[in-house]
Every structure is written in structure tokens, then in C-alpha cells.
N, C-alpha and C. Protein backbone atom coordinates (compact mmCIF):
# COMPACT_ATOMS: atom_id res chain seq x y z
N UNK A 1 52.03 128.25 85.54
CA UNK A 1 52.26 128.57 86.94
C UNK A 1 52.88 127.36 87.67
N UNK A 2 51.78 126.27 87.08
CA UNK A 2 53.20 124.92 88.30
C UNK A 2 54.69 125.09 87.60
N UNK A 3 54.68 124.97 86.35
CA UNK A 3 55.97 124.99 85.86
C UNK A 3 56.66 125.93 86.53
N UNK A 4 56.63 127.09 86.66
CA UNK A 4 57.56 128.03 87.26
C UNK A 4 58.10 127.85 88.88
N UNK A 5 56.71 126.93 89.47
CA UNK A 5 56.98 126.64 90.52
C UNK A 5 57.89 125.73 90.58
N UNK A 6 57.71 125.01 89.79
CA UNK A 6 58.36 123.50 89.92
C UNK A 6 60.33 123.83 89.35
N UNK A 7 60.11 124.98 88.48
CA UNK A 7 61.34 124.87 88.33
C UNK A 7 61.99 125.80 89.55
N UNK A 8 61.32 127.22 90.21
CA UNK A 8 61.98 127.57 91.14
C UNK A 8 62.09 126.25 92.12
N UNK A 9 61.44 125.08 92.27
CA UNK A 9 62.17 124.36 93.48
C UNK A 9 63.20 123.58 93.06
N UNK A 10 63.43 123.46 91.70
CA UNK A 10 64.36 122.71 91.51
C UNK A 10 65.81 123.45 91.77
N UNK A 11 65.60 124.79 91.10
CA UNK A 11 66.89 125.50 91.46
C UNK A 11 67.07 125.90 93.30
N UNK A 12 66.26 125.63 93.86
CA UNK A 12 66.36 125.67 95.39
C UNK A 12 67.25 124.63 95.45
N UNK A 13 66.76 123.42 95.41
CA UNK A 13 67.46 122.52 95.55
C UNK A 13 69.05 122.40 95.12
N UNK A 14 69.13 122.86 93.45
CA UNK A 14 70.50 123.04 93.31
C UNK A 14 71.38 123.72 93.65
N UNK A 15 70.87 125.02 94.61
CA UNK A 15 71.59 125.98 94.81
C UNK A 15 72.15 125.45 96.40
N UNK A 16 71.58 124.39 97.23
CA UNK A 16 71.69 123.86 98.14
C UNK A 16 72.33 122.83 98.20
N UNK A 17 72.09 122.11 97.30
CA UNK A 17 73.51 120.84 97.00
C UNK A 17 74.74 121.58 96.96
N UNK A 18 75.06 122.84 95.90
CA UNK A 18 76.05 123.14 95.86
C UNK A 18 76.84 124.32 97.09
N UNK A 19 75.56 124.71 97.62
CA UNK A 19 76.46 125.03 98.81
C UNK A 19 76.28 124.30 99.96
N UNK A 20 76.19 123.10 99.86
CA UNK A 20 76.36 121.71 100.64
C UNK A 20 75.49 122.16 102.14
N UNK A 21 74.16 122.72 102.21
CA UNK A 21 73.43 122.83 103.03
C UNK A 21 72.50 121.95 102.93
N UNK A 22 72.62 121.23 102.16
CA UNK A 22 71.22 120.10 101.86
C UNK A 22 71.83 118.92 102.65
N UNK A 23 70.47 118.07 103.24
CA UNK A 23 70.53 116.76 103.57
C UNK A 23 69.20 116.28 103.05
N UNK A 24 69.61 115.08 102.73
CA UNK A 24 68.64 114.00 102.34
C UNK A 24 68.91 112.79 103.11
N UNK A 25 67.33 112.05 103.08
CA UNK A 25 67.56 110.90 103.45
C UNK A 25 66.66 110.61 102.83
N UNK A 26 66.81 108.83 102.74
CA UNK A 26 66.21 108.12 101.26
C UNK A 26 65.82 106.99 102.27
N UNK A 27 64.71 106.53 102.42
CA UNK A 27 64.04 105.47 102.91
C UNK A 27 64.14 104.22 101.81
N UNK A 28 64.70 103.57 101.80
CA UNK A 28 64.96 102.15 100.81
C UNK A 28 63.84 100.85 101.36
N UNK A 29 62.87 100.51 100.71
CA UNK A 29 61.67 99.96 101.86
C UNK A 29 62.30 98.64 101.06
N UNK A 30 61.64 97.44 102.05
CA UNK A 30 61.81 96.06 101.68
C UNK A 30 61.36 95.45 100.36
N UNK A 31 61.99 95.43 99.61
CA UNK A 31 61.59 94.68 98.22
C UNK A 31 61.12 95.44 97.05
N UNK A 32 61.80 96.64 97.41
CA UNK A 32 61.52 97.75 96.05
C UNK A 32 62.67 97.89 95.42
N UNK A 33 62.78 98.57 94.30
CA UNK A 33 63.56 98.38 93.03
C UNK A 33 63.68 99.89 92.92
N UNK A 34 64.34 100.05 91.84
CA UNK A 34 65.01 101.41 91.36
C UNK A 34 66.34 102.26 92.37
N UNK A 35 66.96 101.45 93.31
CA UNK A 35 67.70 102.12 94.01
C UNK A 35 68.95 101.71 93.87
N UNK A 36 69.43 101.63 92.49
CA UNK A 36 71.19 101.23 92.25
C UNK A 36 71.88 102.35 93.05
N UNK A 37 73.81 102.50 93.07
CA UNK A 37 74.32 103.40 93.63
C UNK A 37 73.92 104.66 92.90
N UNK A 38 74.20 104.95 91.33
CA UNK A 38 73.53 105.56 90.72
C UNK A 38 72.37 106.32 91.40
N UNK A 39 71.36 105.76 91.28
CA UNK A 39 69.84 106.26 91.20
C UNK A 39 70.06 107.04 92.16
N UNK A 40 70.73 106.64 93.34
CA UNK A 40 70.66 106.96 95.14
C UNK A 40 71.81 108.13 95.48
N UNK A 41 72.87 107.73 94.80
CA UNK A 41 73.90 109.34 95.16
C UNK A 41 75.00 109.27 94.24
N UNK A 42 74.65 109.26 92.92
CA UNK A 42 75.32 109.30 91.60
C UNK A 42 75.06 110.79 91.27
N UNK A 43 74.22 111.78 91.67
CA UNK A 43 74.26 113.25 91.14
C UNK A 43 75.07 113.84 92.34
N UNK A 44 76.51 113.01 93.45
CA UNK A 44 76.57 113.79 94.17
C UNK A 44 78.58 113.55 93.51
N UNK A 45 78.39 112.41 92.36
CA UNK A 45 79.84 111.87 91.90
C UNK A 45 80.12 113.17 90.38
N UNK A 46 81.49 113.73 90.63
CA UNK A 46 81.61 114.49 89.52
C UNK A 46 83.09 115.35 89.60
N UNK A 47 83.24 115.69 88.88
CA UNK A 47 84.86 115.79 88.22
C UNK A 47 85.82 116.58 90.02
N UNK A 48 84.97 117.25 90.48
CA UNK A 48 85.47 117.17 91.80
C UNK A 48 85.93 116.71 92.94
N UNK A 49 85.51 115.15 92.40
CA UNK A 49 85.89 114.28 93.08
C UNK A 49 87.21 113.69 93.11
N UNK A 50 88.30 113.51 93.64
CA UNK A 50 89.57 113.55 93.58
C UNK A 50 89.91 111.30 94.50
N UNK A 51 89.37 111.59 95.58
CA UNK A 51 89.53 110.61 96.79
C UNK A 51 88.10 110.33 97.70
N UNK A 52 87.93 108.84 97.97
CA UNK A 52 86.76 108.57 98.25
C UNK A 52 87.09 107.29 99.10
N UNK A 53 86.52 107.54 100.49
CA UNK A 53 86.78 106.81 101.35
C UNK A 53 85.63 105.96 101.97
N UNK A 54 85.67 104.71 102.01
CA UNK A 54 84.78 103.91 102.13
C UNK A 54 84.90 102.79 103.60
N UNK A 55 84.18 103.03 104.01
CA UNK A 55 83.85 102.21 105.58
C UNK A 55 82.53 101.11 105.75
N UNK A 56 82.92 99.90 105.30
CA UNK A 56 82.06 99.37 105.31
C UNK A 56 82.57 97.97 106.20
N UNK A 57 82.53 97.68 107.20
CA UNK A 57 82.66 96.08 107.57
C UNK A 57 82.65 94.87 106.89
N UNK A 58 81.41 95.17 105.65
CA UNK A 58 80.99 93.47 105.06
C UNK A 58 81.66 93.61 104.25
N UNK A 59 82.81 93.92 103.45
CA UNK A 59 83.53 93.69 102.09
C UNK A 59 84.09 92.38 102.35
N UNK A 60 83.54 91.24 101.71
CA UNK A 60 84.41 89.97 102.28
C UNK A 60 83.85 89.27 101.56
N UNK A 61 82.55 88.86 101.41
CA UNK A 61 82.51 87.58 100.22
C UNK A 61 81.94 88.32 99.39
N UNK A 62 82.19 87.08 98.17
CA UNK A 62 82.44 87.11 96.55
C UNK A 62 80.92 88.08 96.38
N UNK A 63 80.14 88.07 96.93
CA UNK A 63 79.22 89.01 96.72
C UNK A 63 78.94 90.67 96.90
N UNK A 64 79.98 90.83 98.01
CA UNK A 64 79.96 92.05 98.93
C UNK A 64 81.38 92.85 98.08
N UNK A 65 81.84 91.72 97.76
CA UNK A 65 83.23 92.46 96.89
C UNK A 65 82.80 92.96 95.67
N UNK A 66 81.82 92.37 94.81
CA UNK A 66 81.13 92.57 93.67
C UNK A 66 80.20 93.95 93.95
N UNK A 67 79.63 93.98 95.29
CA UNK A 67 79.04 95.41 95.22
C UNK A 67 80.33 96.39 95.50
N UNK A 68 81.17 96.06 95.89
CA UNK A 68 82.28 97.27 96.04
C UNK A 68 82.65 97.95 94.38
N UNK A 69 83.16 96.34 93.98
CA UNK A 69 83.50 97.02 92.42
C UNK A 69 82.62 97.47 91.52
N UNK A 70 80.79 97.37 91.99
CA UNK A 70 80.20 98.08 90.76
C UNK A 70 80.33 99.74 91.16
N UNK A 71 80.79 100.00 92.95
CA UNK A 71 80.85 100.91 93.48
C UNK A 71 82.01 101.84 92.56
N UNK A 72 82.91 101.49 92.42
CA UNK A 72 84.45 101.56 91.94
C UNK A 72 83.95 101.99 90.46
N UNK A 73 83.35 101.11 89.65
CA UNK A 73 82.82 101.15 88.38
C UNK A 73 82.50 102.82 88.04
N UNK A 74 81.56 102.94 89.05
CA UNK A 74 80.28 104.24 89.07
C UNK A 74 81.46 105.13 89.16
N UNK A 75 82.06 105.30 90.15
CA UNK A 75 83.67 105.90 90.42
C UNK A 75 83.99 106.62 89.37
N UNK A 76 84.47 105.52 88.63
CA UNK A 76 85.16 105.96 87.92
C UNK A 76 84.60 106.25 86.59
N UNK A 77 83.36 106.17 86.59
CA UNK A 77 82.45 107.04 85.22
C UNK A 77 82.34 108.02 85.10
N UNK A 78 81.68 108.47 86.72
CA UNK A 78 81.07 109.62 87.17
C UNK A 78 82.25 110.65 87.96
N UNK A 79 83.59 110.40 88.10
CA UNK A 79 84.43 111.03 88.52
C UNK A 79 85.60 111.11 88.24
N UNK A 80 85.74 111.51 86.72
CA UNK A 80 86.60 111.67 85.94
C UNK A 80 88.28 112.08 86.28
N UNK A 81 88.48 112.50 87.47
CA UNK A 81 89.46 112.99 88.48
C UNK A 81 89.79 112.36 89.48
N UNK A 82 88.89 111.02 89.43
CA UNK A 82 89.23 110.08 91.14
C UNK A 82 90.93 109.49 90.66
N UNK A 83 91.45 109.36 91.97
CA UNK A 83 92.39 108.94 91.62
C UNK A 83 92.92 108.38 93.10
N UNK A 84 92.66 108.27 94.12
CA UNK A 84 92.40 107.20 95.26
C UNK A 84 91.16 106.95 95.98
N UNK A 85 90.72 105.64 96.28
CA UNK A 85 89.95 105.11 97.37
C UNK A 85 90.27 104.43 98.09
N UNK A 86 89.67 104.44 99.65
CA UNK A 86 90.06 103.75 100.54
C UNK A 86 89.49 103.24 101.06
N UNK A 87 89.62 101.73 101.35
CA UNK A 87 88.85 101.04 101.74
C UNK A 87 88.64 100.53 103.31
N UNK A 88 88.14 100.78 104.12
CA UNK A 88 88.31 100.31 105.74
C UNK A 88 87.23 98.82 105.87
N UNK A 89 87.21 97.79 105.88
CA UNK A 89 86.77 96.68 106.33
C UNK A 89 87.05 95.67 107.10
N UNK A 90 86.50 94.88 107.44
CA UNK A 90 86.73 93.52 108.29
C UNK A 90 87.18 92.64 107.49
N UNK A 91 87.80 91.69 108.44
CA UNK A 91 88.53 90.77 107.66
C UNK A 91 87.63 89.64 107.95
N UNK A 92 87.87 88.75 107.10
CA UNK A 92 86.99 87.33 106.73
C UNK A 92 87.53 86.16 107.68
N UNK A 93 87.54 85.92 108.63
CA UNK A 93 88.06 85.02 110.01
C UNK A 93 87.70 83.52 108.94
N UNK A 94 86.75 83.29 108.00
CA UNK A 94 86.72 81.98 107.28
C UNK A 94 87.73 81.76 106.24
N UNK A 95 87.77 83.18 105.66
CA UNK A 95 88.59 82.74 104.40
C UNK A 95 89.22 83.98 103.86
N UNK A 96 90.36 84.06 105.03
CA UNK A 96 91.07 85.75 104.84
C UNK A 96 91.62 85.43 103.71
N UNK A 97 93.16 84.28 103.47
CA UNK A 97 93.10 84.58 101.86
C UNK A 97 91.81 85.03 100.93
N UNK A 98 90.98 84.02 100.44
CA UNK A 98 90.22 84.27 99.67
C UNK A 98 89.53 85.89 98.99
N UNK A 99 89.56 86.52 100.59
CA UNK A 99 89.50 88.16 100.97
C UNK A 99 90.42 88.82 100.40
N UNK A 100 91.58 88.08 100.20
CA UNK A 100 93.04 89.48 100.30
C UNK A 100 92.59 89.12 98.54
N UNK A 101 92.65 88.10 98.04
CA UNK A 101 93.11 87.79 96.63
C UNK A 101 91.83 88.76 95.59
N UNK A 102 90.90 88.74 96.20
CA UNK A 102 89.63 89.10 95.83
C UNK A 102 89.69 90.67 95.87
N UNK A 103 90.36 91.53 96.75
CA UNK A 103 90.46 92.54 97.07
C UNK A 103 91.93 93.07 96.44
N UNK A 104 92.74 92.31 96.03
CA UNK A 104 93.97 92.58 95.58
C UNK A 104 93.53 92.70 93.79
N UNK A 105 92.81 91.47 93.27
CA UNK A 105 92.01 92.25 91.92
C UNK A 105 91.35 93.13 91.79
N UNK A 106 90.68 93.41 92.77
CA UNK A 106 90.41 94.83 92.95
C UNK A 106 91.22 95.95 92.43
N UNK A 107 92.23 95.76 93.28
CA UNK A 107 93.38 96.71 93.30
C UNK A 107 93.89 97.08 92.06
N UNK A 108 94.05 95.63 91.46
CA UNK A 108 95.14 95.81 90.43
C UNK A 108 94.38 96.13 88.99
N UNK A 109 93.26 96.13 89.35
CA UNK A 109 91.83 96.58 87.79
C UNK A 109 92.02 98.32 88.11
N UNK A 110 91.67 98.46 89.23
CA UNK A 110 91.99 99.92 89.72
C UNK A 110 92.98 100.98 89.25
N UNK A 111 94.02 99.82 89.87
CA UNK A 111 95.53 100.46 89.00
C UNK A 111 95.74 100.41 87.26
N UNK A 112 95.10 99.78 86.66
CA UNK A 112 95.14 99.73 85.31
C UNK A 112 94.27 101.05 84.79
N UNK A 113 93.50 101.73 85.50
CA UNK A 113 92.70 103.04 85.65
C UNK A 113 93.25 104.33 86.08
N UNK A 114 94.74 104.32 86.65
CA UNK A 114 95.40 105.20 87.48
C UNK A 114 94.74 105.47 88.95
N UNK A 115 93.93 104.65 89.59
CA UNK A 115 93.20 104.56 90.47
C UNK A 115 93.90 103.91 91.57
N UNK A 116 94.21 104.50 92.83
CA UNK A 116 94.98 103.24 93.73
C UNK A 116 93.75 103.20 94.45
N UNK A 117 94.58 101.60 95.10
CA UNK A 117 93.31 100.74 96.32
C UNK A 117 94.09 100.72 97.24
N UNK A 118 93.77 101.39 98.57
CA UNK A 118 94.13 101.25 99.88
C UNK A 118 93.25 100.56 100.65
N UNK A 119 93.85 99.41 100.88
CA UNK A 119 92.79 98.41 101.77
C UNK A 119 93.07 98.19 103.22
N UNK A 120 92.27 98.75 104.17
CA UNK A 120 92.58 98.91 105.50
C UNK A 120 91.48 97.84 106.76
N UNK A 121 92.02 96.78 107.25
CA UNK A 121 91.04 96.15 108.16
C UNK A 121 90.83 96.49 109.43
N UNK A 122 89.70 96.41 109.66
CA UNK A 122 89.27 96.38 111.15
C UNK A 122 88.43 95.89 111.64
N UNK A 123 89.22 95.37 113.20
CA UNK A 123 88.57 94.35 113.62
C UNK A 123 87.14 95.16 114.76
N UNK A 124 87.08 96.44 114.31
CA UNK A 124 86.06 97.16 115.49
C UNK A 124 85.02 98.06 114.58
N UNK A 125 85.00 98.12 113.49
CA UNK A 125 84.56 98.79 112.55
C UNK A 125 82.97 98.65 112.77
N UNK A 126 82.14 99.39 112.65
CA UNK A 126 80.52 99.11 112.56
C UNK A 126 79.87 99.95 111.51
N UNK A 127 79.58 101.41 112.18
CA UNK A 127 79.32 102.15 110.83
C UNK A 127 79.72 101.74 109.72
N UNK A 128 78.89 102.55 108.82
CA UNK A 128 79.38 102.11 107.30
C UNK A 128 78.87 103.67 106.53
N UNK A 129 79.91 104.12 106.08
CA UNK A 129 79.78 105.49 105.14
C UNK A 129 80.46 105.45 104.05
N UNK A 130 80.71 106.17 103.38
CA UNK A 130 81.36 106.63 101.75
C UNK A 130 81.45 108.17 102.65
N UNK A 131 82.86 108.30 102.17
CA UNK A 131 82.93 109.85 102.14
C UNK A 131 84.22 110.39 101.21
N UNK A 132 83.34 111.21 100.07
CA UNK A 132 84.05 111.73 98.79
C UNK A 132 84.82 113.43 99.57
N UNK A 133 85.98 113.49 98.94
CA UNK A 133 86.92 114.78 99.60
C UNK A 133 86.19 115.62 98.63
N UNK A 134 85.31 115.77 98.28
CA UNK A 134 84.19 117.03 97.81
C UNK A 134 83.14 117.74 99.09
N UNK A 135 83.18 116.64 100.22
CA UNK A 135 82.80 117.30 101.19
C UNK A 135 81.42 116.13 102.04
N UNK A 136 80.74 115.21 100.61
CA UNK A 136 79.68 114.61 100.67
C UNK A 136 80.03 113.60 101.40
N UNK A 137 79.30 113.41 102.46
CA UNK A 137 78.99 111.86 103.33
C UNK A 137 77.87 110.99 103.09
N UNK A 138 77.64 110.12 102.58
CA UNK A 138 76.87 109.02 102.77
C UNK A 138 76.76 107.73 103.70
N UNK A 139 75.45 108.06 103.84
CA UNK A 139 75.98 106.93 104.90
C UNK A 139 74.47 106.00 104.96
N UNK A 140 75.08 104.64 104.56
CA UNK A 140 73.78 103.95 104.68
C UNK A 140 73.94 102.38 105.74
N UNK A 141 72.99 102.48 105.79
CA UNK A 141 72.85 101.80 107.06
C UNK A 141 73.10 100.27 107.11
N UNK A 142 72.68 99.96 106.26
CA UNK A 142 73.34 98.36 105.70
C UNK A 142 74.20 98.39 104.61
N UNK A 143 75.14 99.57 104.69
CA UNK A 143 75.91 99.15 103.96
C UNK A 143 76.50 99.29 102.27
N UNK A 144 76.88 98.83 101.76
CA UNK A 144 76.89 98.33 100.25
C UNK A 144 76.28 97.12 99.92
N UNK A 145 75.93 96.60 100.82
CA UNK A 145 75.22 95.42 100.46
C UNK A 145 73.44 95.39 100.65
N UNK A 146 72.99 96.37 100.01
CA UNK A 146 71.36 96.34 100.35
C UNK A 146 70.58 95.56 99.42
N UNK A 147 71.47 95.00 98.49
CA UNK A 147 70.21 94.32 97.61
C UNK A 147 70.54 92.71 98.02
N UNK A 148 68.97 92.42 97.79
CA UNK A 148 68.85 90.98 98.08
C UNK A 148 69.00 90.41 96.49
N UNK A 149 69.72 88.70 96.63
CA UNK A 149 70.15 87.99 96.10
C UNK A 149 68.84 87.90 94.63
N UNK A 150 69.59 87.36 93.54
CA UNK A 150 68.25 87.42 92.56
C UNK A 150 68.33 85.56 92.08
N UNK A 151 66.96 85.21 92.03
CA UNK A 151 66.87 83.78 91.72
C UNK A 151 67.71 82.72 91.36
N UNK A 152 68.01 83.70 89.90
CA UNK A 152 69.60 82.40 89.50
C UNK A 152 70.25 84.13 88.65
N UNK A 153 71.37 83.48 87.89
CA UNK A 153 72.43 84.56 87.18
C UNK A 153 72.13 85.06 86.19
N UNK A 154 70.38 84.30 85.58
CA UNK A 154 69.78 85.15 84.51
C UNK A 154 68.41 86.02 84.86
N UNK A 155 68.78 85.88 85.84
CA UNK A 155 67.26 86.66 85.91
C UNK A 155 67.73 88.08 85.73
N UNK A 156 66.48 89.09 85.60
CA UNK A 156 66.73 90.54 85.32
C UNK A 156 67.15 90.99 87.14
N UNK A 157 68.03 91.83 86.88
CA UNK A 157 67.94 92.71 88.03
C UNK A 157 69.98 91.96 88.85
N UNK A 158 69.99 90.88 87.89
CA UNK A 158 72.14 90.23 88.19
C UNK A 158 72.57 91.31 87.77
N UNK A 159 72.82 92.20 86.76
CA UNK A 159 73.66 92.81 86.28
C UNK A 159 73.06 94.16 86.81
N UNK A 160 71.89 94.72 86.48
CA UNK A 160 71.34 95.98 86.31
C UNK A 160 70.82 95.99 87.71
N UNK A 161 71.49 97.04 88.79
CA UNK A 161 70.91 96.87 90.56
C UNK A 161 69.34 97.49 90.56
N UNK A 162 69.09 98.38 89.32
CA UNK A 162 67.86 99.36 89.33
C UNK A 162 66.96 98.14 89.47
N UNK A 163 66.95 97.28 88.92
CA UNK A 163 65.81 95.78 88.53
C UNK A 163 65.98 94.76 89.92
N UNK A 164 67.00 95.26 91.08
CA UNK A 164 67.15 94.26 91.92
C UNK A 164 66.29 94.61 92.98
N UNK A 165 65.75 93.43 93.79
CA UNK A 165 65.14 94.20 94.99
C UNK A 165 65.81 94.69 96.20
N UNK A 166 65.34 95.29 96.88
CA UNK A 166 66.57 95.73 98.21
C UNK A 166 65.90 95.15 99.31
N UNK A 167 66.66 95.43 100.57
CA UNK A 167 66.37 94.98 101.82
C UNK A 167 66.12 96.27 102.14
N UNK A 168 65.51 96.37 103.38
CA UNK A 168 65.41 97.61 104.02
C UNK A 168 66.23 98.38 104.40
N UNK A 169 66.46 99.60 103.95
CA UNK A 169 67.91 100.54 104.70
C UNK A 169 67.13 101.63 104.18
N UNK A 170 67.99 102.81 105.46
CA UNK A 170 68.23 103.89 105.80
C UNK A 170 69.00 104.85 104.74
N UNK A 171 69.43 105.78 104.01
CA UNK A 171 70.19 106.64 103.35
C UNK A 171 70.69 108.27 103.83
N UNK A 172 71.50 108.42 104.71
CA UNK A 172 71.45 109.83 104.85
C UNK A 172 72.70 110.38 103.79
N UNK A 173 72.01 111.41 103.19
CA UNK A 173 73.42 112.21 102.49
C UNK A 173 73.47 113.82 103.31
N UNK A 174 74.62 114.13 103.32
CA UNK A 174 74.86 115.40 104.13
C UNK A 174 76.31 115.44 103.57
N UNK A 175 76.83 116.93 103.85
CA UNK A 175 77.92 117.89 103.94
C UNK A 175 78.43 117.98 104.90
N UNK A 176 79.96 117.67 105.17
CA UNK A 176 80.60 117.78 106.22
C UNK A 176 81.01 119.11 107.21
N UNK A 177 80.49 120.13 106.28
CA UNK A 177 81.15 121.48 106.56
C UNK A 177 79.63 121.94 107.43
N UNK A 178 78.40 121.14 107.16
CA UNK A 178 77.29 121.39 108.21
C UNK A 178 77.10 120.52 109.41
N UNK A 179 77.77 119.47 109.57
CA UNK A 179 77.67 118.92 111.00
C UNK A 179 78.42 119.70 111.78
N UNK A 180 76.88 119.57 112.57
CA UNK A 180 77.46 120.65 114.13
C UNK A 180 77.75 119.74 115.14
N UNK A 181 79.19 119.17 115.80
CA UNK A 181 79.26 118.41 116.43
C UNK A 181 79.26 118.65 118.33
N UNK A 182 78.66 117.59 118.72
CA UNK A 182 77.90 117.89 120.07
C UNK A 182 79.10 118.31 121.07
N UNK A 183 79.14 119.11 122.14
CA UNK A 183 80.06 119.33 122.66
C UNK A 183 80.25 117.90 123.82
N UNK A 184 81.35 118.05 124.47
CA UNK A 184 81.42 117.25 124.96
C UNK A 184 81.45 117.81 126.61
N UNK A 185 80.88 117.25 127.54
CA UNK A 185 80.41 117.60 128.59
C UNK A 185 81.62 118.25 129.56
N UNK A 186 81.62 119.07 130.41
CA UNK A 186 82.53 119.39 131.12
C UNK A 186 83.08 118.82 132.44
């Protein structure tokens, strides 16, 4: 009897992802583990995915660029059909070269994938979302950058984000075709 239950909720659930009536939100608490991009909205990446547009402000140092490309990585595992992303960020007022060159390998690892990098700055940018032309918005609140730094370059949790700890953030996932947007006053 739980079993039957448990599997009718699972197919609730799937029948709601796929007709993009579902929202989730994922509470990421201070100093817990298991929340790579993966873990968090990797069942929402898949051959439907064509173009994926990314709004994040902090893409700028050697760290924040490194969470972009494990972003890119997942990309392109889990979305066998991607074939542009776009990137909207701020520019680095300390060390804009350093930014462009860093973001231009980006590019050009990308392109060796059939993947282009459109890199777009802004100087007014705040939000921060992912939004895949499958319909899915993500949007988290700090960002791509939620995990905190790990001791030195061997410890567990450098390479593998599931083992890293996070900072506190927010996760909403939703469907674009269900935001009801507010009218605007007369």
C-alpha cells in the first residue's frame, strides 16, 4: 500500500514537470552539502534543451568563472542538443582584462563542443536566473556562486560540489508558460 502510494506521487509529480505546472523551491541552508548544479536542477537538463541563458552579475573572478564552466560542463552532458548560451554579467572594474581572457576560454572550449558563448555585460544587472528555451527558469538567489571556499585544493568537496558546503540561498524552479504577470495599474 505505501508503495503504490509512493509511486502514484511520483508519477504526479512527473506528469507536472512535464506539463510545466510544477514549482519548486529548494531551501539551501548554511553549511550543508549535497547541493551540486546536478543534485538541484539537473533532472530539468535534457535533449530538449537547445539554448540557455544565464544572468548572473558575479561571473568575474577565477572562482565564479570556474562555477560557470562546471555549469557549461553539466550543459553539455545533460543536453545533448545545446548549442548556444548566453551569458549576461558584470564586468570586473579591477581586472576587466583578466575577465575578458578568462571568459574568452570559456568561449573557445565551448566552441570546440559546437557550443557558442555569447558574453553580454551589465553594468545594472542584479537578479540572477538560468533560463533553458525548454521553458524552465531557475532562479537562485546567490547566484552560481553558493558554495563556500574549501580549506586548501585537496580537500574533498574542490572538485566534487556534492562534498562542498554552501552558503545560504534560496532556489525557485518554475515554467514560464505559468507566470501570471501582475497587471500594471491604470
Amino acid at each position: 500500500s505505501a508503495l503504490v502510494c509512493y509511486q502514484e506521487g511520483i508519477q504526479l509529480l512527473m506528469d507536472a514537470i512535464k506539463a510545466g505546472t510544477y514549482h519548486e523551491q529548494i531551501h539551501i541552508e548554511s553549511g550543508s552539502t549535497g547541493h551540486s548544479y546536478q543534485q538541484v536542477f539537473g533532472h530539468l537538463l535534457d535533449d530538449a534543451v537547445t539554448a540557455v541563458e544565464v544572468d548572473d552579475p558575479y561571473v568575474r573572478s577565477i572562482h565564479q568563472v570556474q562555477n560557470f564552466v562546471r555549469l557549461c560542463e553539466l550543459l553539455k552532458k545533460r543536453c545533448p542538443c545545446l548549442r548556444q548560451v548566453v551569458l549576461t554579467t558584470g564586468s570586473d572594474q579591477h581586472d576587466q582584462q583578466a575577465q575578458f581572457d578568462r571568459l574568452n576560454q570559456v568561449k573557445s572550449s565551448l566552441a570546440d563542443h559546437k557550443i557558442e558563448l555569447t558574453v553580454n555585460l551589465s553594468g545594472t544587472l542584479h537578479d540572477r536566473e538560468i533560463r533553458l528555451d525548454s521553458g524552465w527558469i531557475i532562479k537562485i538567489g546567490r547566484g552560481l556562486d553558493y558554495f563556500r571556499p574549501t580549506p586548501n585544493k585537496f580537500s574533498l568537496g574542490f572538485f566534487d560540489h556534492d562534498l562542498r558546503t554552501c552558503h545560504e540561498t534560496t532556489v525557485d524552479i518554475f515554467h514560464r508558460d505559468f507566470v501570471h504577470p501582475v497587471p500594471k495599474p491604470s
